[in-house]
C-alpha atoms as a PDB file:
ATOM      1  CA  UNK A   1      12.075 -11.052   9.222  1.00  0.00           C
ATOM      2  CA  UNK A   2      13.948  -9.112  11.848  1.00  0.00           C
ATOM      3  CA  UNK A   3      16.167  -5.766  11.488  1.00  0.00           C
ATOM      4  CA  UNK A   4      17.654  -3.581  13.349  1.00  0.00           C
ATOM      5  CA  UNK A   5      15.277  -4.760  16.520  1.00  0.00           C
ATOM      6  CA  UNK A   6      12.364  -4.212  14.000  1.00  0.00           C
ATOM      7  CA  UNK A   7       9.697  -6.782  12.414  1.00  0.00           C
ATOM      8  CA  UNK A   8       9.092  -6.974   8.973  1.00  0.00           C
ATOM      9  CA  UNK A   9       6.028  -8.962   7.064  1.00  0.00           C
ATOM     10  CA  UNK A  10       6.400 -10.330   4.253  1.00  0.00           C
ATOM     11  CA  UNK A  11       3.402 -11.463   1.847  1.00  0.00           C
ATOM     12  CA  UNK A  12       3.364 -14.183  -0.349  1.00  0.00           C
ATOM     13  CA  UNK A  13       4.457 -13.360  -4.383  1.00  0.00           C
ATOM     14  CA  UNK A  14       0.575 -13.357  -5.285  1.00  0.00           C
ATOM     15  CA  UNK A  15      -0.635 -11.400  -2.714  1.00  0.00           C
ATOM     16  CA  UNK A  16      -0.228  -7.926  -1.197  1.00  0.00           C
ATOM     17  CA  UNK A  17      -0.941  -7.027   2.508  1.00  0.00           C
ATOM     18  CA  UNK A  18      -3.362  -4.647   4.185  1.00  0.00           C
ATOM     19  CA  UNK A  19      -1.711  -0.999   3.381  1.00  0.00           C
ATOM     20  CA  UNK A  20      -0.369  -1.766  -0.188  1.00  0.00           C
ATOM     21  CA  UNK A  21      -4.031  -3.007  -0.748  1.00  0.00           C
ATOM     22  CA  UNK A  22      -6.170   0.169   0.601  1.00  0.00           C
ATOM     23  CA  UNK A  23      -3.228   2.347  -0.634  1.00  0.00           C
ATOM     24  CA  UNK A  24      -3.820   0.204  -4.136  1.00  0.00           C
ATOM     25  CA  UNK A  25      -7.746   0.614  -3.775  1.00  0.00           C
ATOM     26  CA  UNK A  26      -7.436   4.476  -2.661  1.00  0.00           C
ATOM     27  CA  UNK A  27      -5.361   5.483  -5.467  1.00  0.00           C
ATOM     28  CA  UNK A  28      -7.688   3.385  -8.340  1.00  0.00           C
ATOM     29  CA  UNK A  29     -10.588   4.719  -7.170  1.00  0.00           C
ATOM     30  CA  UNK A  30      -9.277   8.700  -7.335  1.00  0.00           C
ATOM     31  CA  UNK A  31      -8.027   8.159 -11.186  1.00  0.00           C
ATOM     32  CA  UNK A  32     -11.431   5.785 -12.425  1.00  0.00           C
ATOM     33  CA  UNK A  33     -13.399   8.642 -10.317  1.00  0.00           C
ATOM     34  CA  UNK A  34     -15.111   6.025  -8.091  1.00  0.00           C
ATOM     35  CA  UNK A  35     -13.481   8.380  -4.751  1.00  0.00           C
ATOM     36  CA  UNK A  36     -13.341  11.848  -4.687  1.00  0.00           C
ATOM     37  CA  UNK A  37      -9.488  12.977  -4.564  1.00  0.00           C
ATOM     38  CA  UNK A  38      -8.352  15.127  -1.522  1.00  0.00           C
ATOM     39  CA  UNK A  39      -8.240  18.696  -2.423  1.00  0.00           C
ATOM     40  CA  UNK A  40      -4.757  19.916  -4.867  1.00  0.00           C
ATOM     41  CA  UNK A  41      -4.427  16.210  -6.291  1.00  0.00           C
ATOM     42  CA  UNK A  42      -6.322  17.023  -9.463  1.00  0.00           C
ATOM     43  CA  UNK A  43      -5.177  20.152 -11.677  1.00  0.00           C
ATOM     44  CA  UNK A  44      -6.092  20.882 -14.522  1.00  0.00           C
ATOM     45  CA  UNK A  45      -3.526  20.538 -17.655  1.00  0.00           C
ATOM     46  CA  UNK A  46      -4.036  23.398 -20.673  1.00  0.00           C
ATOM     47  CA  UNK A  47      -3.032  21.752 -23.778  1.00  0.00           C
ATOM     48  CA  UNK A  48      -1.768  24.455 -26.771  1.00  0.00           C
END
């Protein structure tokens, strides 16, 4: 799809594309500790 002079790509309703995917993969990996996160994205919560 076109917009504004601009291309847009859709994907198909049971499949994401390319950047949703690694940003999917990225983000997984960080909270099941499978990547390390990039520094000040963890901090530690004190529970009373």
């Amino acid at each position: 799809m076109e917009h504004q002079g601009k291309l847009h790509v859709f994907y198909s309703e049971t499949e994401v594309g390319p950047v949703t995917k690694k940003l999917y993969d990225e983000l997984t990996g960080i909270q099941f500790g499978d990547r390390e996160a990039p520094e000040g994205w963890v901090q530690k919560v004190e529970l009373d």
